[in-house]
C-alpha atoms as a PDB file:
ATOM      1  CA  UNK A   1       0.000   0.000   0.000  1.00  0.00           C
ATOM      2  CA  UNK A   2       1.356   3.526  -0.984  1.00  0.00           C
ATOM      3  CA  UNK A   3       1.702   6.183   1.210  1.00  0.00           C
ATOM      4  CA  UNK A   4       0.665   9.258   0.349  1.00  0.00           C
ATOM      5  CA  UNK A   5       2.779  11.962   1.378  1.00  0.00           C
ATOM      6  CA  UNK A   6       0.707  15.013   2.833  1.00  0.00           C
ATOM      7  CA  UNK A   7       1.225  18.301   0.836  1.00  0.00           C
ATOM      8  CA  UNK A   8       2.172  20.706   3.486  1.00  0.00           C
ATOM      9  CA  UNK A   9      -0.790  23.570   3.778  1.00  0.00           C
ATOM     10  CA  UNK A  10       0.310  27.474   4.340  1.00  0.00           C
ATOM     11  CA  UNK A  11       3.139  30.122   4.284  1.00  0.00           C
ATOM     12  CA  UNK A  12       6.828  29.416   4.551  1.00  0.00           C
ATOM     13  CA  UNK A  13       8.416  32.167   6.820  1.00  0.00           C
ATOM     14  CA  UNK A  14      10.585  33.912   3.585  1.00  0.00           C
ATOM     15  CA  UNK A  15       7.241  34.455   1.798  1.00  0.00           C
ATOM     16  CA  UNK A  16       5.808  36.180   5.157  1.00  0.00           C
ATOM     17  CA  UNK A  17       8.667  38.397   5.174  1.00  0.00           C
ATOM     18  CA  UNK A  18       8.572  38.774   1.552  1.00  0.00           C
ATOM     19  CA  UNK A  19       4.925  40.120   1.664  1.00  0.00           C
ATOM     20  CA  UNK A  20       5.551  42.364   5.123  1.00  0.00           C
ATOM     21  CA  UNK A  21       8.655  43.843   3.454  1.00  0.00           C
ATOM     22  CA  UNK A  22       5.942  44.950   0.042  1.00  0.00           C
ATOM     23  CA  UNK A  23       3.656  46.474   2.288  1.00  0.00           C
ATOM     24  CA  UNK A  24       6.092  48.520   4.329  1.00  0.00           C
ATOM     25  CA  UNK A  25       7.522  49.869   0.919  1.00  0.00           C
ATOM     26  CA  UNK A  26       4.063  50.617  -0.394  1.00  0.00           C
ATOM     27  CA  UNK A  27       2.630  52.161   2.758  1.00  0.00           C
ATOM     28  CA  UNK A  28       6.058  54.253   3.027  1.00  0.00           C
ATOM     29  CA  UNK A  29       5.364  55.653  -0.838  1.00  0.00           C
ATOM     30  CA  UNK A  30       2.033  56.561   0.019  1.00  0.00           C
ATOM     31  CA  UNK A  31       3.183  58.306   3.984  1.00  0.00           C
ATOM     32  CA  UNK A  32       5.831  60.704   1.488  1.00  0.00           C
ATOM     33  CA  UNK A  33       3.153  61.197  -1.106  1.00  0.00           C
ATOM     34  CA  UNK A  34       0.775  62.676   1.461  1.00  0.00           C
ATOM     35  CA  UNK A  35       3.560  64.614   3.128  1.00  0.00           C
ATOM     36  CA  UNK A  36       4.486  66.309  -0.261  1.00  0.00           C
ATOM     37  CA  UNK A  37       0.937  66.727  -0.559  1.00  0.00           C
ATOM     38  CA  UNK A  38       0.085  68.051   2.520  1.00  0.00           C
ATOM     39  CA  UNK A  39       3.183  71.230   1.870  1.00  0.00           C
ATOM     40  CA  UNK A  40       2.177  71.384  -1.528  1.00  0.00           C
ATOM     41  CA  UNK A  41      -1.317  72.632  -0.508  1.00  0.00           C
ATOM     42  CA  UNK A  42       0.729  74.941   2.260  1.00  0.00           C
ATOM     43  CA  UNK A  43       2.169  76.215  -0.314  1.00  0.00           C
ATOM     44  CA  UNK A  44      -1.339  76.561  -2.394  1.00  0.00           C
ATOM     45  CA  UNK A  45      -2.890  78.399   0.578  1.00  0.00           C
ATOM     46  CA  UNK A  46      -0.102  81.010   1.170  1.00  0.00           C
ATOM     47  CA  UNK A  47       0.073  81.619  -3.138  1.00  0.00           C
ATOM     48  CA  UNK A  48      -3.946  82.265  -2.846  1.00  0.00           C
ATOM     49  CA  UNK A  49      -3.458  84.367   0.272  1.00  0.00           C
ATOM     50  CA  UNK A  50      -0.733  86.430  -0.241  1.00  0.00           C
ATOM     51  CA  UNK A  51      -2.597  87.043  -4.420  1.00  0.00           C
ATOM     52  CA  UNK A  52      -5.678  88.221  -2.777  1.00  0.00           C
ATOM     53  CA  UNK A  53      -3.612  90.658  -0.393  1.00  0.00           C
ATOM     54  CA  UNK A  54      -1.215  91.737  -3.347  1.00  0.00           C
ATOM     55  CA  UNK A  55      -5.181  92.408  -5.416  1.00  0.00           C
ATOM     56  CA  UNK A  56      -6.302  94.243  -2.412  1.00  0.00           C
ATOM     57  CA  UNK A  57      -3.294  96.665  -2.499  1.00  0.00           C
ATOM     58  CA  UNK A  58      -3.332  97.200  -6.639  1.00  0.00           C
ATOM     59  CA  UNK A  59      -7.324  97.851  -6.174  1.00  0.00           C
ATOM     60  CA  UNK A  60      -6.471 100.598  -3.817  1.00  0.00           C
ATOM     61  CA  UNK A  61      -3.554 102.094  -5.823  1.00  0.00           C
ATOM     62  CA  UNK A  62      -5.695 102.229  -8.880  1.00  0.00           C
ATOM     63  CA  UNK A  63      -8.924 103.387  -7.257  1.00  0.00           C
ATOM     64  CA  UNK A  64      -7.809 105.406  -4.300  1.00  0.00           C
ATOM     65  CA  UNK A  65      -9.912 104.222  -2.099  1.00  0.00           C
ATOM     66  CA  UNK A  66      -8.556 102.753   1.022  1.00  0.00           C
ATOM     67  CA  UNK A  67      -9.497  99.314   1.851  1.00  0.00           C
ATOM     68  CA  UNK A  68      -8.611  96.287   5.205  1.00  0.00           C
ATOM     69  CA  UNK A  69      -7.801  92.986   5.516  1.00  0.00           C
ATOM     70  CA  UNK A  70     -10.273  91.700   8.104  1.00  0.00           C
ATOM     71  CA  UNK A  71      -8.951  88.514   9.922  1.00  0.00           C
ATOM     72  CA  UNK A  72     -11.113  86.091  12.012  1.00  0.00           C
ATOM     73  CA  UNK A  73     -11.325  82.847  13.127  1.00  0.00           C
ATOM     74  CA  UNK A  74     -13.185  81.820  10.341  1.00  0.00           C
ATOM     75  CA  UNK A  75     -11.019  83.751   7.911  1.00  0.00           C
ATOM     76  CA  UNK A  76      -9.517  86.714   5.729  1.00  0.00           C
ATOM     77  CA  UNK A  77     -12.297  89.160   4.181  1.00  0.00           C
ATOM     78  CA  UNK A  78     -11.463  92.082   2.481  1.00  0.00           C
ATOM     79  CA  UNK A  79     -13.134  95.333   3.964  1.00  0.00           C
ATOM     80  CA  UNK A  80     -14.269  98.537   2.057  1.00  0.00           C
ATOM     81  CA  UNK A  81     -15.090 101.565   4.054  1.00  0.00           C
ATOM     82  CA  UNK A  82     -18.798 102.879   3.580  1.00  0.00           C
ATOM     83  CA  UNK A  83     -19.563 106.398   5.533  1.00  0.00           C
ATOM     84  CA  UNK A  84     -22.607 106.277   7.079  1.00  0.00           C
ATOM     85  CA  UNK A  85     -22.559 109.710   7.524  1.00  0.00           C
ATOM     86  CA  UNK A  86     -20.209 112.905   7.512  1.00  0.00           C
ATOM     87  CA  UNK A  87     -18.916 111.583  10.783  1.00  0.00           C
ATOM     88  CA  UNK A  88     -18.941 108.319  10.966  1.00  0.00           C
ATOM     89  CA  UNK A  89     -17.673 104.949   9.075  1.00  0.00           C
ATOM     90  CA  UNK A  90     -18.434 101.043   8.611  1.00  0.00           C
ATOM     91  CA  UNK A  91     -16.282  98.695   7.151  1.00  0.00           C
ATOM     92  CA  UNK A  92     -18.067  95.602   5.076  1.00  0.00           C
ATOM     93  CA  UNK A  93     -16.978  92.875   3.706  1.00  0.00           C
ATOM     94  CA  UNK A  94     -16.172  92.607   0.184  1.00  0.00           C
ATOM     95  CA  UNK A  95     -18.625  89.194  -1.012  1.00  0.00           C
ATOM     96  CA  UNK A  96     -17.666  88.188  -4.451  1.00  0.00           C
ATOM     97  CA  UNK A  97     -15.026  88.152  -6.898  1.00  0.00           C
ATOM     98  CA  UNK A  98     -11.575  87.922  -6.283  1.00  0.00           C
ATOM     99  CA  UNK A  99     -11.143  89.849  -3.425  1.00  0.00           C
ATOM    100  CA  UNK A 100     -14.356  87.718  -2.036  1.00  0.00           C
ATOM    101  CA  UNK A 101     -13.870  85.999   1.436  1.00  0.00           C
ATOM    102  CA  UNK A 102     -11.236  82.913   2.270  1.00  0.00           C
ATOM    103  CA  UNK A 103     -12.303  80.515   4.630  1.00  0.00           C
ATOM    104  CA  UNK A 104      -9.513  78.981   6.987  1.00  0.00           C
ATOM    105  CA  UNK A 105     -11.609  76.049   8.244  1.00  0.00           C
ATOM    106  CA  UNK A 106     -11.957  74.526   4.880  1.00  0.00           C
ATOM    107  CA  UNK A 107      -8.145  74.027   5.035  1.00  0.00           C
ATOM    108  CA  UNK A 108      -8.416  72.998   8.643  1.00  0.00           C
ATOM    109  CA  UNK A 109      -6.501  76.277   9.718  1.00  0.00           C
ATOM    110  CA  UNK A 110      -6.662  78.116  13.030  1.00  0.00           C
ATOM    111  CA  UNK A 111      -5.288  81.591  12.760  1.00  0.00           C
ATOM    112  CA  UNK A 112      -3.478  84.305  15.247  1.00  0.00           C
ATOM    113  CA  UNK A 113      -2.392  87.506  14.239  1.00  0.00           C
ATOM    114  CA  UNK A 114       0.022  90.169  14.939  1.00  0.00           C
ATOM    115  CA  UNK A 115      -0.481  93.509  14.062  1.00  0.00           C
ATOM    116  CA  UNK A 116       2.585  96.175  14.532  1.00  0.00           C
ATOM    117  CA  UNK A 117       4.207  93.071  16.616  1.00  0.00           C
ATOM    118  CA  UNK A 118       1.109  92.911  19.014  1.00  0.00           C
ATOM    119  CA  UNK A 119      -0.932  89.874  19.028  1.00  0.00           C
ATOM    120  CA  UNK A 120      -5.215  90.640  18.446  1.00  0.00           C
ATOM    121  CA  UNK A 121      -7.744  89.343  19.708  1.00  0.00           C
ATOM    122  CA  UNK A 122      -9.550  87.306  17.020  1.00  0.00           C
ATOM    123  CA  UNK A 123     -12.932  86.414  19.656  1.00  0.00           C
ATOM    124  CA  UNK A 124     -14.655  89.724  17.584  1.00  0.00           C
ATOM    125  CA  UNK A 125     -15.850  89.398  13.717  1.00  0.00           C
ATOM    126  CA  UNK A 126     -13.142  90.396  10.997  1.00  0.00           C
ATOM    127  CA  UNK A 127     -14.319  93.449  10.615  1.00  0.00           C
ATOM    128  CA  UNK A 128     -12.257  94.660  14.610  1.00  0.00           C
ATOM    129  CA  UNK A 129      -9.316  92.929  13.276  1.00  0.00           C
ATOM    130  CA  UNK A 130      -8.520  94.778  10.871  1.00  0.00           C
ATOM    131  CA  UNK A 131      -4.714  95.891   8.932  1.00  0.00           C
ATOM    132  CA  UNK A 132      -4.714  98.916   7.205  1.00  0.00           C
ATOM    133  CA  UNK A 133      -3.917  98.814   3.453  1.00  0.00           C
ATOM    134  CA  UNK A 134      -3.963 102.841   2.358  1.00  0.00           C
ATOM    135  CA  UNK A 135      -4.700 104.383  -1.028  1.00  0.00           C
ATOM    136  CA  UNK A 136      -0.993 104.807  -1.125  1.00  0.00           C
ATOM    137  CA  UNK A 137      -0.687 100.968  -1.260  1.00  0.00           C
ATOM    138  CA  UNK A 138       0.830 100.728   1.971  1.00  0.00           C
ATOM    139  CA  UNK A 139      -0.002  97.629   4.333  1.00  0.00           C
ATOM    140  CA  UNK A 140       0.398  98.152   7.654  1.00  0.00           C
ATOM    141  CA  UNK A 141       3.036  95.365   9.109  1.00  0.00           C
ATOM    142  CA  UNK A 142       1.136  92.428  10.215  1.00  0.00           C
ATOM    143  CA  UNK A 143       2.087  88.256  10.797  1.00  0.00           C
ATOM    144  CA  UNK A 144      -0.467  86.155  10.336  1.00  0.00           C
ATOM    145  CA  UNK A 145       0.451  82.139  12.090  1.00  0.00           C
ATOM    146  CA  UNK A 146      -2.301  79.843  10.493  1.00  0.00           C
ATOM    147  CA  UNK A 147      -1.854  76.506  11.694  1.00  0.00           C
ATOM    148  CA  UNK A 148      -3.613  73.043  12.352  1.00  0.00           C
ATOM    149  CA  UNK A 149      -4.972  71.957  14.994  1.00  0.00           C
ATOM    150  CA  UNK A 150      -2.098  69.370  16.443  1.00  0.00           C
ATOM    151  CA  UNK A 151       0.340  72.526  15.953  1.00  0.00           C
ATOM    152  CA  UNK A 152       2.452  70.586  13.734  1.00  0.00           C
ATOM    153  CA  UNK A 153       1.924  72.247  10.401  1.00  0.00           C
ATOM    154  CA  UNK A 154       1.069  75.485   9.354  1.00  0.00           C
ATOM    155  CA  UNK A 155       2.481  78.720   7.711  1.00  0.00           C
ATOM    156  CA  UNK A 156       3.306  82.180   8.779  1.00  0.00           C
ATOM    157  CA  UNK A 157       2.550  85.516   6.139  1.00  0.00           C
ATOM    158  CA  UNK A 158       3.997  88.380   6.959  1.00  0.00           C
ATOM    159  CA  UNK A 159       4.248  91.358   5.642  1.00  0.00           C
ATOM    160  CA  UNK A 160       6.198  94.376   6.907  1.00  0.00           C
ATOM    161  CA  UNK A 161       6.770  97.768   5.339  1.00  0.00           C
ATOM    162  CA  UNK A 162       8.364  98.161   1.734  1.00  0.00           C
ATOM    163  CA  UNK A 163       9.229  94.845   1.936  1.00  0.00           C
ATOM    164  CA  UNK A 164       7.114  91.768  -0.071  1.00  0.00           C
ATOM    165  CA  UNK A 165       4.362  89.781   1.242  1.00  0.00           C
ATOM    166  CA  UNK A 166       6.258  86.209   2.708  1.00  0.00           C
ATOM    167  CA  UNK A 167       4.758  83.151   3.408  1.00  0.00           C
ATOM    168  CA  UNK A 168       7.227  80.926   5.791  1.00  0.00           C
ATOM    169  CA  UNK A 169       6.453  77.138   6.873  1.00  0.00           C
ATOM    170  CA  UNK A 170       5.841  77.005  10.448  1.00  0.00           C
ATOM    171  CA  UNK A 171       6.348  75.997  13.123  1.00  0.00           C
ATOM    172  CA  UNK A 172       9.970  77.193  12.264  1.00  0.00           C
ATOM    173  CA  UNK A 173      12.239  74.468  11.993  1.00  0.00           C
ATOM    174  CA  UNK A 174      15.124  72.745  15.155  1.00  0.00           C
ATOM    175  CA  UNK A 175      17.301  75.350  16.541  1.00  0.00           C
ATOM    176  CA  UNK A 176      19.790  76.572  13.621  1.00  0.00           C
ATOM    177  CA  UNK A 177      18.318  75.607  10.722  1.00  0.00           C
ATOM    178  CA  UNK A 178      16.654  78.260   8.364  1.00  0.00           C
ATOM    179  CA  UNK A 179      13.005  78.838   8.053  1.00  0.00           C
ATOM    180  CA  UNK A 180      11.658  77.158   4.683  1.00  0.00           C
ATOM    181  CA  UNK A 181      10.533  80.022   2.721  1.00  0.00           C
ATOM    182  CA  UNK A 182       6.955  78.771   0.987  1.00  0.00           C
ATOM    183  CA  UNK A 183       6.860  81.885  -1.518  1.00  0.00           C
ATOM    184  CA  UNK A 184       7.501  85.867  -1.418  1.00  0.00           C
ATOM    185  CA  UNK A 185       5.277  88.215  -3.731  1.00  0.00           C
ATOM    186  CA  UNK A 186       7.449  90.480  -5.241  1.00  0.00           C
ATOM    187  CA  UNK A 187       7.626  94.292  -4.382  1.00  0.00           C
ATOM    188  CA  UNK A 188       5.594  96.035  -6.270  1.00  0.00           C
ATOM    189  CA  UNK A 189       6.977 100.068  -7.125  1.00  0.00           C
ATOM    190  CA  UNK A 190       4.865 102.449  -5.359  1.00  0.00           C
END
């Protein structure tokens, strides 16, 4: 009577190992692809920001009238100044177009500002936060942190007088290494 030899059943431990070590390459692909990602729409976010600033400033250079950045938890608006009166002014927000709101939160962005070095209050609507841009073109120095939640990304615009709009990654990087400049929006002549 023959034996019959049983066929052994399952995995050897190479082919384990084998199929762990494919995984860990694959899920470390996709971990850098989302990192790149994730600056890349930093990046994004400061080019859009710092554009609708830079708009803000030509619109008041062309048209003289004087217009602020209003910042809030919820966002940047753009504010034109409406008299009410002879004596008295309100500043709305501008609704559409380019110089229409931004929304933080859809980026997942908490903001703080810093206007003439002193940090505001942002518990108040945009329109008591606001920086100054005059019908000169001049932007009154402000830094505005927006970063997420677990404090571990973010970016810092800043602008400060005569000098361009800059967007920097934050938070800044280990003691001694340079700040990773995300963009900088050219000076414009005045």
């Amino acid at each position: 009577m023959a034996t019959r030899r049983a066929c052994p059943t399952g995995f050897t431990l190479l082919e384990l190992l084998v199929v762990m070590f494919i995984i860990g390459v694959v899920a470390s692909i996709g971990v850098l692809s989302m990192s790149q990602l994730g600056s890349r729409s930093l990046e994004q976010t400061a080019r859009q920001l710092a554009g609708q600033i830079e708009l803000a400033r030509e619109h008041t250079l062309l048209t003289g009238q004087a217009l602020s950045i209003g910042i809030g938890t919820e966002g940047l608006v753009i504010l034109e100044r409406q008299w009410i009166d002879d004596a008295q002014v309100t500043w709305t927000p501008i609704e559409r177009g380019p110089l229409g709101p931004r929304d933080f939160r859809q980026h997942g962005l908490q903001p703080r500002l810093y206007v003439d070095g002193r940090r505001s209050s942002l518990r108040e609507g945009p329109e008591h936060n606001r920086i100054a841009i005059s019908s000169s073109g001049d932007i009154e120095p402000f830094e505005l942190v927006l970063e997420h939640p677990d404090g571990q990304s973010g970016l810092v615009l800043r602008a400060e007088r005569g000098q361009p709009i800059q967007a920097f990654e934050h938070p800044p990087p280990v003691r001694g290494e340079p700040r990773h400049l995300l963009m900088a929006r050219p000076a414009q002549p005045n």
